[in-house]
N, C-alpha and C. Protein backbone atom coordinates (compact mmCIF):
# COMPACT_ATOMS: atom_id res chain seq x y z
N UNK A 1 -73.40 35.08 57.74
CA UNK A 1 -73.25 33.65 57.94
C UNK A 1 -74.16 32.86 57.00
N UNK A 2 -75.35 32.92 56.65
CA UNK A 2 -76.04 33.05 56.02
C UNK A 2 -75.98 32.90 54.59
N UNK A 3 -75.02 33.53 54.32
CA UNK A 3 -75.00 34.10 52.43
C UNK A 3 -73.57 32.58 52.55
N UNK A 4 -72.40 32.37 53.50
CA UNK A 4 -71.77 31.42 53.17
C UNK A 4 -72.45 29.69 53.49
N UNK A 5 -73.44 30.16 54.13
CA UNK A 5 -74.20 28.37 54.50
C UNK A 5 -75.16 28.12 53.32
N UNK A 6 -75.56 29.21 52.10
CA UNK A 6 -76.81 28.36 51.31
C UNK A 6 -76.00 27.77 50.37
N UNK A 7 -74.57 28.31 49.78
CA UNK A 7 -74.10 27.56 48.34
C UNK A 7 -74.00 25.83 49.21
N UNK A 8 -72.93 25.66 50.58
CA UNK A 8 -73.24 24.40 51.46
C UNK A 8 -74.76 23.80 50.76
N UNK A 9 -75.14 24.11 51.48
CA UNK A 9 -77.24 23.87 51.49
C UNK A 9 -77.28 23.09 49.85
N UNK A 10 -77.06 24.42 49.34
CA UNK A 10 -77.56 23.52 48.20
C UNK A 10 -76.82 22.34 47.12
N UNK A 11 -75.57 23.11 47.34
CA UNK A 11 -74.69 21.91 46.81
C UNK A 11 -74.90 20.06 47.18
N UNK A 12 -75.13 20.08 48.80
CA UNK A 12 -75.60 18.69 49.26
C UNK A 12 -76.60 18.58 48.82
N UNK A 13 -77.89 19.29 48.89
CA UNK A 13 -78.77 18.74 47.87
C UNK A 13 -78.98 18.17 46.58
N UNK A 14 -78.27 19.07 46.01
CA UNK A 14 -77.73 18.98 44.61
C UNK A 14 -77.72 17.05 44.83
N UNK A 15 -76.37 17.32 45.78
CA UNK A 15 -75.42 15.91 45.40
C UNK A 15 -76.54 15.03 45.95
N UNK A 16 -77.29 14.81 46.81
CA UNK A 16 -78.12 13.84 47.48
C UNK A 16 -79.45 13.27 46.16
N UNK A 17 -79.74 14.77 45.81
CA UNK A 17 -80.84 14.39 44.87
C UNK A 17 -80.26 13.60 43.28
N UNK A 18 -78.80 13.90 42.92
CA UNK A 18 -78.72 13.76 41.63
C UNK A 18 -78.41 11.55 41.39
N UNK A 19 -77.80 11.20 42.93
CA UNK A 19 -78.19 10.04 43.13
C UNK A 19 -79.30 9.56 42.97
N UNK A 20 -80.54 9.91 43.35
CA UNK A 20 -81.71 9.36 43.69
C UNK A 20 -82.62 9.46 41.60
N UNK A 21 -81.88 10.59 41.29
CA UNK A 21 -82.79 10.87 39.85
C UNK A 21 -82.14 10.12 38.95
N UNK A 22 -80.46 9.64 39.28
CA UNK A 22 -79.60 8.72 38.35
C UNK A 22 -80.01 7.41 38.14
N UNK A 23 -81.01 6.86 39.22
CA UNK A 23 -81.13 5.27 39.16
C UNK A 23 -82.33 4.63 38.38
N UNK A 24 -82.22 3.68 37.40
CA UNK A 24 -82.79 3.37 36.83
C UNK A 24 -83.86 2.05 37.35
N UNK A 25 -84.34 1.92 37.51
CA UNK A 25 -85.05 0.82 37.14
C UNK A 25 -84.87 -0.52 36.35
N UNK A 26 -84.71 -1.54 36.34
CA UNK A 26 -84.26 -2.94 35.87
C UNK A 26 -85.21 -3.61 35.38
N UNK A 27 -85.26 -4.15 34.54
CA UNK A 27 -86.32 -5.17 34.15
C UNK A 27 -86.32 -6.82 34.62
N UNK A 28 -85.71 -6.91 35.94
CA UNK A 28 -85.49 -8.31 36.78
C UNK A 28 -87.04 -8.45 37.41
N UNK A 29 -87.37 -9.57 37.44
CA UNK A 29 -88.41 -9.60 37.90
C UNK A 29 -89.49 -10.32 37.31
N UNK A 30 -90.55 -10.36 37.86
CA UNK A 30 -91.98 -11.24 36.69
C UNK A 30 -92.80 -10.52 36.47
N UNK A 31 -92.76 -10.61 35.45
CA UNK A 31 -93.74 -9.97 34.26
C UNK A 31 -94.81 -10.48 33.66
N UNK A 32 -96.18 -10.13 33.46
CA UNK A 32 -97.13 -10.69 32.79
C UNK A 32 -97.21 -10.62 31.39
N UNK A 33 -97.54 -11.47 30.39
CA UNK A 33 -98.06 -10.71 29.16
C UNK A 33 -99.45 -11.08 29.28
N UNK A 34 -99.58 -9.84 28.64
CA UNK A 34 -101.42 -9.79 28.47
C UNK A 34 -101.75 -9.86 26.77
N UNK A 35 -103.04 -10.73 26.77
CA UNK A 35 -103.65 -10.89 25.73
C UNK A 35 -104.67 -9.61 25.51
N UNK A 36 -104.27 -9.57 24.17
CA UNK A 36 -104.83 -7.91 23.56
C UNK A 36 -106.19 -7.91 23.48
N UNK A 37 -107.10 -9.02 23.40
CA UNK A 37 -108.06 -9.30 22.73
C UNK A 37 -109.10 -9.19 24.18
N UNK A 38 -108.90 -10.08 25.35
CA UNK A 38 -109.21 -10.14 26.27
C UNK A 38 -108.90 -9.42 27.13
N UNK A 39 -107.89 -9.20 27.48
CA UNK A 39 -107.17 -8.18 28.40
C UNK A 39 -106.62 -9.41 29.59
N UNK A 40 -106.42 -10.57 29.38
CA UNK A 40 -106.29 -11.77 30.40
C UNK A 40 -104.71 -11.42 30.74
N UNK A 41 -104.11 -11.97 31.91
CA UNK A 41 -102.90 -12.81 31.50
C UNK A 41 -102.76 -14.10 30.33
N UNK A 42 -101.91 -14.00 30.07
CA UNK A 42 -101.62 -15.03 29.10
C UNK A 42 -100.08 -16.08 29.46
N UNK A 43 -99.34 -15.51 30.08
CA UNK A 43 -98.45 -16.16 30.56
C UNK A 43 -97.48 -14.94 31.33
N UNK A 44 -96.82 -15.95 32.15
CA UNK A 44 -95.46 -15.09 33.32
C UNK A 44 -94.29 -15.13 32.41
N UNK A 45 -93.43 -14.03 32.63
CA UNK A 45 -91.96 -14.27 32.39
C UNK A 45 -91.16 -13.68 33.40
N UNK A 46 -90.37 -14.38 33.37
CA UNK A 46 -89.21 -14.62 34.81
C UNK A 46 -88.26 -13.61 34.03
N UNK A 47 -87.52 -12.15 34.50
CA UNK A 47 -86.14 -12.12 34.03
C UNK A 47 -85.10 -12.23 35.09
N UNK A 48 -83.61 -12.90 34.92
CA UNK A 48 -82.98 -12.47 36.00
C UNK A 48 -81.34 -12.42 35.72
């Protein structure tokens, strides 16, 4: 029973994890730039 439940097992894993490693990250959001010299903020930017 055993030897037919791990290909199951892992196949859903497979499929559960390959969602979670596919998604990227967006650059929406606010962002600082920093001044090189100081290390300050220097101003926000909005993307959306």
């Amino acid at each position: 029973m055993t030897h037919r439940l791990l290909p199951f097992i892992l196949l859903t894993m497979l499929s559960l994890s390959s969602g979670i490693l596919s998604a990227q990250s967006t650059p929406i959001g606010v962002w600082k730039t920093i001044d090189d010299e100081t290390g300050e903020a220097k101003s926000h930017v909005e993307i959306y």
